[in-house]
PDB file of N, CA and C in Angstrom:
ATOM      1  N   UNK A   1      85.354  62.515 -81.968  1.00  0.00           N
ATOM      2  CA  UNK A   1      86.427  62.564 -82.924  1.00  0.00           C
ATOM      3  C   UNK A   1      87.753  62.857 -82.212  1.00  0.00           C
ATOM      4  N   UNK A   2      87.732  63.886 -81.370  1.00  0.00           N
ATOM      5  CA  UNK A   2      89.002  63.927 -80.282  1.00  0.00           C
ATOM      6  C   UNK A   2      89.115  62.908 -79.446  1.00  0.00           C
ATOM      7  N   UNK A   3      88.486  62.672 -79.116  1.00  0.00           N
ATOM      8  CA  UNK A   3      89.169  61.019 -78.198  1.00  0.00           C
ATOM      9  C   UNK A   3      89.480  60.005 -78.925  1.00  0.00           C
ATOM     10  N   UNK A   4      88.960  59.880 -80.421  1.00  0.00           N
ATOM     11  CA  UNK A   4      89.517  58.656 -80.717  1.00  0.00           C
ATOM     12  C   UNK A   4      91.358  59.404 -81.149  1.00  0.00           C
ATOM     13  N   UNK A   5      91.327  60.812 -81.256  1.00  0.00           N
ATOM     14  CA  UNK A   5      92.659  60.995 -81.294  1.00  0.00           C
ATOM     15  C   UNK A   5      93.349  60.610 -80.581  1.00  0.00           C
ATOM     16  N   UNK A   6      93.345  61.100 -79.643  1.00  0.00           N
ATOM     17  CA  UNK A   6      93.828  60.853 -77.899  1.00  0.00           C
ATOM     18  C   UNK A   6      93.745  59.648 -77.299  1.00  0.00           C
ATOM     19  N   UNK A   7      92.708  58.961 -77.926  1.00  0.00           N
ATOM     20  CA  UNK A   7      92.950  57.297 -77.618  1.00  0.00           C
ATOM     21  C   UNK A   7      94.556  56.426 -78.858  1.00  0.00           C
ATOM     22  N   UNK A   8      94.283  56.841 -79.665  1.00  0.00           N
ATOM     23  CA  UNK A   8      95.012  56.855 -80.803  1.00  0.00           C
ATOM     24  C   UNK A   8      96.891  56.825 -80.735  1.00  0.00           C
ATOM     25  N   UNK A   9      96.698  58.412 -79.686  1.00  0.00           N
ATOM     26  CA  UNK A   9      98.171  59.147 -79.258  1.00  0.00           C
ATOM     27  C   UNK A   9      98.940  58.384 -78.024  1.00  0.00           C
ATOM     28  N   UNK A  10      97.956  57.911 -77.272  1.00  0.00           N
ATOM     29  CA  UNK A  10      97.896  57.564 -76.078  1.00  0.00           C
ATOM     30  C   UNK A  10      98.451  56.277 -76.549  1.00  0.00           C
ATOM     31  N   UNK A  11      97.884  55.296 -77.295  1.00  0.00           N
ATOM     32  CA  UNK A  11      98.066  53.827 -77.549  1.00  0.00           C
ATOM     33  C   UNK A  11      99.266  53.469 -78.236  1.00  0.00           C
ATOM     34  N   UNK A  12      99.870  54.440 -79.594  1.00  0.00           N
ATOM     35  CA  UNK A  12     100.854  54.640 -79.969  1.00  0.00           C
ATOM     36  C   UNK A  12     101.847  55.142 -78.666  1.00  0.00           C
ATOM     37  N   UNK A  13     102.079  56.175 -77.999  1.00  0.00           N
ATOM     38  CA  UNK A  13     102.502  56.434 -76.943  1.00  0.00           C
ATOM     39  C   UNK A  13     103.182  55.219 -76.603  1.00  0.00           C
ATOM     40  N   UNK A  14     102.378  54.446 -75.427  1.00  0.00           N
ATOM     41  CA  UNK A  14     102.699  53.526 -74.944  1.00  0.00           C
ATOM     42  C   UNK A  14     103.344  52.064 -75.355  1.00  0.00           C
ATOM     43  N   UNK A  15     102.812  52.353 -76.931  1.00  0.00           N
ATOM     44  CA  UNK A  15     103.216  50.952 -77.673  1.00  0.00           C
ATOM     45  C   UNK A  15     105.166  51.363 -77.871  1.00  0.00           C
ATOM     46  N   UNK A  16     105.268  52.762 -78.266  1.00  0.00           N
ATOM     47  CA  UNK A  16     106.278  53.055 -78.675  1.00  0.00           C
ATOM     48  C   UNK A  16     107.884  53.312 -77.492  1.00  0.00           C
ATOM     49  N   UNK A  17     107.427  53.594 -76.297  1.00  0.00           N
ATOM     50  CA  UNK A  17     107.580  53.511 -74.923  1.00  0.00           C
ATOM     51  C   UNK A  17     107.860  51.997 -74.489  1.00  0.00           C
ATOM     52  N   UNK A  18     107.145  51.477 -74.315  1.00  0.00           N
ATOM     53  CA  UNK A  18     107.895  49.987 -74.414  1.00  0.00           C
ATOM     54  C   UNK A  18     109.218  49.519 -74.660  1.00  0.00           C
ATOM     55  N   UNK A  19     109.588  50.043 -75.226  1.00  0.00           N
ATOM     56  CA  UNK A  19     111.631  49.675 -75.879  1.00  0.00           C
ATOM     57  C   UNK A  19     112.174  50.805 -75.456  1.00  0.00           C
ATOM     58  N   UNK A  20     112.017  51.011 -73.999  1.00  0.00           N
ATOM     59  CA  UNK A  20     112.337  52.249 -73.161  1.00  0.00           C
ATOM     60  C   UNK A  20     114.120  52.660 -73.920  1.00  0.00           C
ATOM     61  N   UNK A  21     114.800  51.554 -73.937  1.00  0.00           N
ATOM     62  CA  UNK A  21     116.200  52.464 -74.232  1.00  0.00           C
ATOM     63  C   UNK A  21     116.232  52.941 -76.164  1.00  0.00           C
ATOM     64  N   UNK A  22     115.091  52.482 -76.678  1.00  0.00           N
ATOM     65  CA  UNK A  22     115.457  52.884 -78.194  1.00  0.00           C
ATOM     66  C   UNK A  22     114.109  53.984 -78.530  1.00  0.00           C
ATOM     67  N   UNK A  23     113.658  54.287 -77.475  1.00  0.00           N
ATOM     68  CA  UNK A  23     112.473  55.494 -77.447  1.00  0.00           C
ATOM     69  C   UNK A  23     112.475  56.516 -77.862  1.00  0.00           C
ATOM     70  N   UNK A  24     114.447  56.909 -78.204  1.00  0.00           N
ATOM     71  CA  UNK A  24     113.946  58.500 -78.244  1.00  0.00           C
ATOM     72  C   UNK A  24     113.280  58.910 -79.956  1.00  0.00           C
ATOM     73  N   UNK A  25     113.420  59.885 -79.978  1.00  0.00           N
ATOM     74  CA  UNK A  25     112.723  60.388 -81.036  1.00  0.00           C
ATOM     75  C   UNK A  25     111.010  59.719 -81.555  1.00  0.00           C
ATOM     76  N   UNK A  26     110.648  58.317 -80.550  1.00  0.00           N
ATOM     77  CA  UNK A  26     109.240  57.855 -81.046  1.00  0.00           C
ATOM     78  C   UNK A  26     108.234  58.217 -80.830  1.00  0.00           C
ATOM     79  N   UNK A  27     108.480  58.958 -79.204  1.00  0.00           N
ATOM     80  CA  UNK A  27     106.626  59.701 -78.856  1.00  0.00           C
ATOM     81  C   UNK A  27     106.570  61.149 -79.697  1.00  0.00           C
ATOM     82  N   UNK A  28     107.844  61.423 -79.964  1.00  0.00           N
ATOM     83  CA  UNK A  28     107.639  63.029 -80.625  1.00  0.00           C
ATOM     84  C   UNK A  28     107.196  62.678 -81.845  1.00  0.00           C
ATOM     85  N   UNK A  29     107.488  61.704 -82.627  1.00  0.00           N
ATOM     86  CA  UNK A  29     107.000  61.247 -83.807  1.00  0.00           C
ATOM     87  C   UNK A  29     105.575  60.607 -84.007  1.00  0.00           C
ATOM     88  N   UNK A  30     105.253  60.113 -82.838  1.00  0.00           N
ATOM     89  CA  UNK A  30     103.992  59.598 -82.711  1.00  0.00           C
ATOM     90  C   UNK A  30     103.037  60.547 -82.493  1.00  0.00           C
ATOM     91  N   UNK A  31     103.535  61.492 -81.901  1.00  0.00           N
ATOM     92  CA  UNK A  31     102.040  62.266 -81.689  1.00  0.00           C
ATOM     93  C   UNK A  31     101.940  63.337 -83.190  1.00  0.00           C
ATOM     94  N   UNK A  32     103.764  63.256 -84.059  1.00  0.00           N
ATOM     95  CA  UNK A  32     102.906  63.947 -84.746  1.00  0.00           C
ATOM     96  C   UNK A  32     102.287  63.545 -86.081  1.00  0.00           C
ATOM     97  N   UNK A  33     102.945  62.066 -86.168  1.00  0.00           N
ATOM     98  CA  UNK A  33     102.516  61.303 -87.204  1.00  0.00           C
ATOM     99  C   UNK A  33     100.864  61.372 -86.999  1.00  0.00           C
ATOM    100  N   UNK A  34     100.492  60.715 -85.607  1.00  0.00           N
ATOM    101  CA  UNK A  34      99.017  60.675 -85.281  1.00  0.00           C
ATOM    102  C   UNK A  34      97.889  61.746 -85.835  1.00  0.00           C
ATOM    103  N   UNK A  35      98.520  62.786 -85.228  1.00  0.00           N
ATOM    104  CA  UNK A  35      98.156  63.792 -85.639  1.00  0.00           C
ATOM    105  C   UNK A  35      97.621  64.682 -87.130  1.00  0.00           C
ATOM    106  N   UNK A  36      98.824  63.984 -88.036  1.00  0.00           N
ATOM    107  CA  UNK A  36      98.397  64.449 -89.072  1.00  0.00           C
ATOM    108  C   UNK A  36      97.712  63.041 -89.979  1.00  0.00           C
ATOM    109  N   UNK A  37      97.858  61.750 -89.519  1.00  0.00           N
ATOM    110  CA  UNK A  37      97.172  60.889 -89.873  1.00  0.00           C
ATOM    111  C   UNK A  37      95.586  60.879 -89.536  1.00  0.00           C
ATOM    112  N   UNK A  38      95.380  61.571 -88.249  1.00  0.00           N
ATOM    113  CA  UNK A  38      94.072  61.983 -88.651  1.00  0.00           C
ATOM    114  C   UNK A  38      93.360  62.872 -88.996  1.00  0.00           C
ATOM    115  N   UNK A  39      94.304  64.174 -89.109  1.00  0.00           N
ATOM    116  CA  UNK A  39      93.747  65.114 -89.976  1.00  0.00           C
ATOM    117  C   UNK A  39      94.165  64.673 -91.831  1.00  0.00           C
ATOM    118  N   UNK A  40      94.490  63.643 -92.503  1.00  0.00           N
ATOM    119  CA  UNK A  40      94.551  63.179 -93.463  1.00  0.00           C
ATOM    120  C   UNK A  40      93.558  62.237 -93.890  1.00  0.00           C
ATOM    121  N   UNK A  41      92.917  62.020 -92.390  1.00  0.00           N
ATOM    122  CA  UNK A  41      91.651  60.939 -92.999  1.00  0.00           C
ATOM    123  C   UNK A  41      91.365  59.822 -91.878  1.00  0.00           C
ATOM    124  N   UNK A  42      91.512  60.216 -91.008  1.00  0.00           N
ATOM    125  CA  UNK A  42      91.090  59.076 -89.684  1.00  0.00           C
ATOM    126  C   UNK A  42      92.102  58.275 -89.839  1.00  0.00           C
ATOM    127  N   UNK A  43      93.477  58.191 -89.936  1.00  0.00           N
ATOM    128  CA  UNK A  43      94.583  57.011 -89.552  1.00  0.00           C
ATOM    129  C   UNK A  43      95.447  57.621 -89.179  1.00  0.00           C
ATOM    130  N   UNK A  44      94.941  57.867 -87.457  1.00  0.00           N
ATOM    131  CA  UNK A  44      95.859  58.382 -86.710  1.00  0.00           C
ATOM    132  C   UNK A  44      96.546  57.326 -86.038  1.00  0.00           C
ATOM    133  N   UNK A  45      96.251  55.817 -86.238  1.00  0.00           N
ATOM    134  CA  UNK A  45      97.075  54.826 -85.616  1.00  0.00           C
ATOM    135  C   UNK A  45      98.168  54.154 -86.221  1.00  0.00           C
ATOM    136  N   UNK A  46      98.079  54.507 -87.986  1.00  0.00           N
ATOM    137  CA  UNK A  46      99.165  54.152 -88.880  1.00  0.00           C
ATOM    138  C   UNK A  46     100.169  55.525 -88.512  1.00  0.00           C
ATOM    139  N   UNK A  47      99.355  56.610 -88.827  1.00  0.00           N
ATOM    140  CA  UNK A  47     100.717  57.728 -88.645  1.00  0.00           C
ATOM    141  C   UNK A  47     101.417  58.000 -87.687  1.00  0.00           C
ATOM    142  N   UNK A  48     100.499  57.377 -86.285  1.00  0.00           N
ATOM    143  CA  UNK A  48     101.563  57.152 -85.069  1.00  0.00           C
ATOM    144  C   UNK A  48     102.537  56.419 -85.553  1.00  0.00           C
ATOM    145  N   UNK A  49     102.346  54.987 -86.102  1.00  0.00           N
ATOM    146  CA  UNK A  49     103.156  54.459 -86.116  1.00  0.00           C
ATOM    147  C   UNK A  49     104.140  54.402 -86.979  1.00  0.00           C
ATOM    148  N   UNK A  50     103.850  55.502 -88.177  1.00  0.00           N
ATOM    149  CA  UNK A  50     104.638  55.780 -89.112  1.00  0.00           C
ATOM    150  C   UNK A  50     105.684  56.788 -88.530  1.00  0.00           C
ATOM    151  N   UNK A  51     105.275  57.864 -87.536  1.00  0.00           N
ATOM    152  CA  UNK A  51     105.877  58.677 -87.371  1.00  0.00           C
ATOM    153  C   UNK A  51     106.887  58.429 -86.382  1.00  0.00           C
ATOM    154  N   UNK A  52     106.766  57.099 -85.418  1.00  0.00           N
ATOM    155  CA  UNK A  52     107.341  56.574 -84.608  1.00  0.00           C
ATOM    156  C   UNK A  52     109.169  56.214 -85.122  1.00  0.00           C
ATOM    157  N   UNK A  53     108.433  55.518 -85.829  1.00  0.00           N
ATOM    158  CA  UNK A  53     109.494  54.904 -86.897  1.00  0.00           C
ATOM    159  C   UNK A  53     110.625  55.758 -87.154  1.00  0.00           C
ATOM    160  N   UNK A  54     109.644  56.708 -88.187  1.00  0.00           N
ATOM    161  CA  UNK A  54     110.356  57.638 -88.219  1.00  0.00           C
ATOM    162  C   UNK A  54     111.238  58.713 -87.811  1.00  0.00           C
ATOM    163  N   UNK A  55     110.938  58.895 -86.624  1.00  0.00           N
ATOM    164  CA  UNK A  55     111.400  59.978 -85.247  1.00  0.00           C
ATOM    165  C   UNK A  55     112.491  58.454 -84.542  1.00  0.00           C
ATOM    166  N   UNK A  56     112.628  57.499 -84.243  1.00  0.00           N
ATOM    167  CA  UNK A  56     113.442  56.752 -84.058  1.00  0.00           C
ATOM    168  C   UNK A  56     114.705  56.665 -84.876  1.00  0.00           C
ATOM    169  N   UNK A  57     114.172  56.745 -86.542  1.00  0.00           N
ATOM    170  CA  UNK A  57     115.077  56.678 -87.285  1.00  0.00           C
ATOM    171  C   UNK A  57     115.931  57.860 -87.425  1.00  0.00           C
ATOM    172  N   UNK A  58     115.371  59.182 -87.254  1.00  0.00           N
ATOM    173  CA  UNK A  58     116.130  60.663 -86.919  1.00  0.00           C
ATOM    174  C   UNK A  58     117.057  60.359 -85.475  1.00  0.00           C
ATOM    175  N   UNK A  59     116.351  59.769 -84.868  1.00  0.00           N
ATOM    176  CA  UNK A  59     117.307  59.932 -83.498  1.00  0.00           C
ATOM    177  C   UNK A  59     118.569  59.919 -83.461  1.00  0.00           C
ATOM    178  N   UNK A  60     118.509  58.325 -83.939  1.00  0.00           N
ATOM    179  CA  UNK A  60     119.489  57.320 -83.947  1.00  0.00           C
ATOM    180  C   UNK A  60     120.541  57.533 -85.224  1.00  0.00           C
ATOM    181  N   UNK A  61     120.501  58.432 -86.208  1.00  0.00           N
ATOM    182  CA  UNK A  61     120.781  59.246 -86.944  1.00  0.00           C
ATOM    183  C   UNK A  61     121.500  60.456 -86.793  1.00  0.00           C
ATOM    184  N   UNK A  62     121.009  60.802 -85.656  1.00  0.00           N
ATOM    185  CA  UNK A  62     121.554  62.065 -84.959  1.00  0.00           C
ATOM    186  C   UNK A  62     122.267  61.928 -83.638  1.00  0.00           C
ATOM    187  N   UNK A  63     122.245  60.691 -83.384  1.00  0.00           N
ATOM    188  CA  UNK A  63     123.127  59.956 -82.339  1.00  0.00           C
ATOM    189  C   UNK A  63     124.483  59.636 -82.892  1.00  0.00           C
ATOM    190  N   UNK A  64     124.256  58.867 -84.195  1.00  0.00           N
ATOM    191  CA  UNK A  64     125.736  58.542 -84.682  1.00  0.00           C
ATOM    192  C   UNK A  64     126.349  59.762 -85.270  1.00  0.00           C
ATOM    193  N   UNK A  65     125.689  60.330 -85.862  1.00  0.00           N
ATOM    194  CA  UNK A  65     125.835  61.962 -86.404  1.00  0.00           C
ATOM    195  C   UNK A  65     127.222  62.444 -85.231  1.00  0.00           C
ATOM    196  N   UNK A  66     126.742  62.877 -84.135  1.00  0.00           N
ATOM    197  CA  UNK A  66     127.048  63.178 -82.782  1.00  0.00           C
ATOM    198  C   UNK A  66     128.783  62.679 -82.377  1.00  0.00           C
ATOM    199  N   UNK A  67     128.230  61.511 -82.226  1.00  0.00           N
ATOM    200  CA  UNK A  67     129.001  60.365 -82.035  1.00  0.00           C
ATOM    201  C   UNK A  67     130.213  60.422 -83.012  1.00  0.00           C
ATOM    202  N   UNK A  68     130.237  60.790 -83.964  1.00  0.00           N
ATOM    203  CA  UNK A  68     131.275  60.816 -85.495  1.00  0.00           C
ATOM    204  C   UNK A  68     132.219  62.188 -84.562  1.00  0.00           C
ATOM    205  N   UNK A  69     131.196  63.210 -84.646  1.00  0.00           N
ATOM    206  CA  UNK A  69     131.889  64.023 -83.943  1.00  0.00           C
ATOM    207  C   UNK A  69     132.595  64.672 -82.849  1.00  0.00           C
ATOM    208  N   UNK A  70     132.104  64.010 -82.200  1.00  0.00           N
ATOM    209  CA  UNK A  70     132.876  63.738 -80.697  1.00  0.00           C
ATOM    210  C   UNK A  70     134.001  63.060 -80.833  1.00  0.00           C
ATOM    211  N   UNK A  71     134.074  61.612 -81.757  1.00  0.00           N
ATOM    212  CA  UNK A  71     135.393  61.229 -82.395  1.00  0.00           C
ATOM    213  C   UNK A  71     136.407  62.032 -83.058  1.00  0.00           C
ATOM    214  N   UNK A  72     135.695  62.479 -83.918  1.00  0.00           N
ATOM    215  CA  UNK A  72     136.344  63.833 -84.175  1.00  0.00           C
ATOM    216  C   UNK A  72     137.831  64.925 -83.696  1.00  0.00           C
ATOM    217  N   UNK A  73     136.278  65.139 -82.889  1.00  0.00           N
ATOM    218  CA  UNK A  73     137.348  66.270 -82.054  1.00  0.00           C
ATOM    219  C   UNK A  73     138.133  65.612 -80.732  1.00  0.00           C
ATOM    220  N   UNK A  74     138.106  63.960 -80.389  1.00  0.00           N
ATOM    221  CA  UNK A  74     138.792  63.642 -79.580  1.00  0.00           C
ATOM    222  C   UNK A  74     140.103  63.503 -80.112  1.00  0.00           C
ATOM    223  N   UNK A  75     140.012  62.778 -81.632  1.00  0.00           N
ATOM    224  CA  UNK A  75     141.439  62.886 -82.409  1.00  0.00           C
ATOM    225  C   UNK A  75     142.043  63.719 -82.995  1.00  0.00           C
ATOM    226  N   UNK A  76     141.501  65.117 -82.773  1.00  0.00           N
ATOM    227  CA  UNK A  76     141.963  65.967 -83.295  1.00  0.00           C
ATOM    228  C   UNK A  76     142.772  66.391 -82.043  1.00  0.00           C
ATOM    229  N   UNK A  77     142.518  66.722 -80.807  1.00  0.00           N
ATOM    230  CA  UNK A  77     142.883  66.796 -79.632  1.00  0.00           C
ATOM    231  C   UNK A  77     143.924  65.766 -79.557  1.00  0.00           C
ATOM    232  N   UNK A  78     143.806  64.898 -79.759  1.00  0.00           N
ATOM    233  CA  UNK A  78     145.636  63.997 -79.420  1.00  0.00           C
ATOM    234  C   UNK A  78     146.303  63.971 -80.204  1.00  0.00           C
ATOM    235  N   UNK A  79     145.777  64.379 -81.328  1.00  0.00           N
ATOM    236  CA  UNK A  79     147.175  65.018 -82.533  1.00  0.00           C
ATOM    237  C   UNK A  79     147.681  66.260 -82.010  1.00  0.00           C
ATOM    238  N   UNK A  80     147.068  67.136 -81.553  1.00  0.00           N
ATOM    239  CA  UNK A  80     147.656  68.544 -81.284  1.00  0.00           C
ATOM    240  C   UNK A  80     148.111  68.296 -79.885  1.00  0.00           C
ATOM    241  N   UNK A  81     148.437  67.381 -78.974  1.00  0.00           N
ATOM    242  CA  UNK A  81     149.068  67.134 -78.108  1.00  0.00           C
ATOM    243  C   UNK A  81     150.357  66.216 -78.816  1.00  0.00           C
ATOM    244  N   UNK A  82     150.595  66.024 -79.372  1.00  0.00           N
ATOM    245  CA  UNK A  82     151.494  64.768 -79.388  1.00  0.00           C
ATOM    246  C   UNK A  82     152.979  66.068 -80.042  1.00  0.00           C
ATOM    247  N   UNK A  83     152.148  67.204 -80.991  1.00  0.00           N
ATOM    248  CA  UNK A  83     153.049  68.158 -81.448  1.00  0.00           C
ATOM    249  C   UNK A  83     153.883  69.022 -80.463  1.00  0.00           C
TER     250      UNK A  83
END
């Protein structure tokens, strides 16, 4: 029953790894989607891949998030220079 986890984590892993520059947030999501997909009932290869998804979609979320704000405070910074 543990190895088919770990076969499971492992396969998601690597599937999700593949699109090396849009990776982040997918193995953290994969192992824990996996994880609770098979403590929900043996579909630890959908919840990898649900959780993949998902942890991609936080990333990249929290990238532009980021990103807004760094804009931010760059224009806030050349307004208070220009005074």
């Amino acid at each position: 029953m543990k190895s088919g986890l770990l076969v499971s984590m492992v396969a998601a892993s690597l599937f999700c790894i593949a699109d090396g520059a849009n990776a982040k947030g997918c193995i953290t999501g994969a192992a824990v989607g996996g994880a609770a997909g098979h403590v929900a009932g043996k579909h630890g290869v959908v919840g990898a891949a649900a959780g993949c998804a998902v942890g991609r979609h936080r990333a990249n979320k929290k990238a532009k998030e980021q990103a807004a704000a760094q804009q931010q405070q760059s224009n806030a910074g050349a307004a208070g220079s220009k005074q």
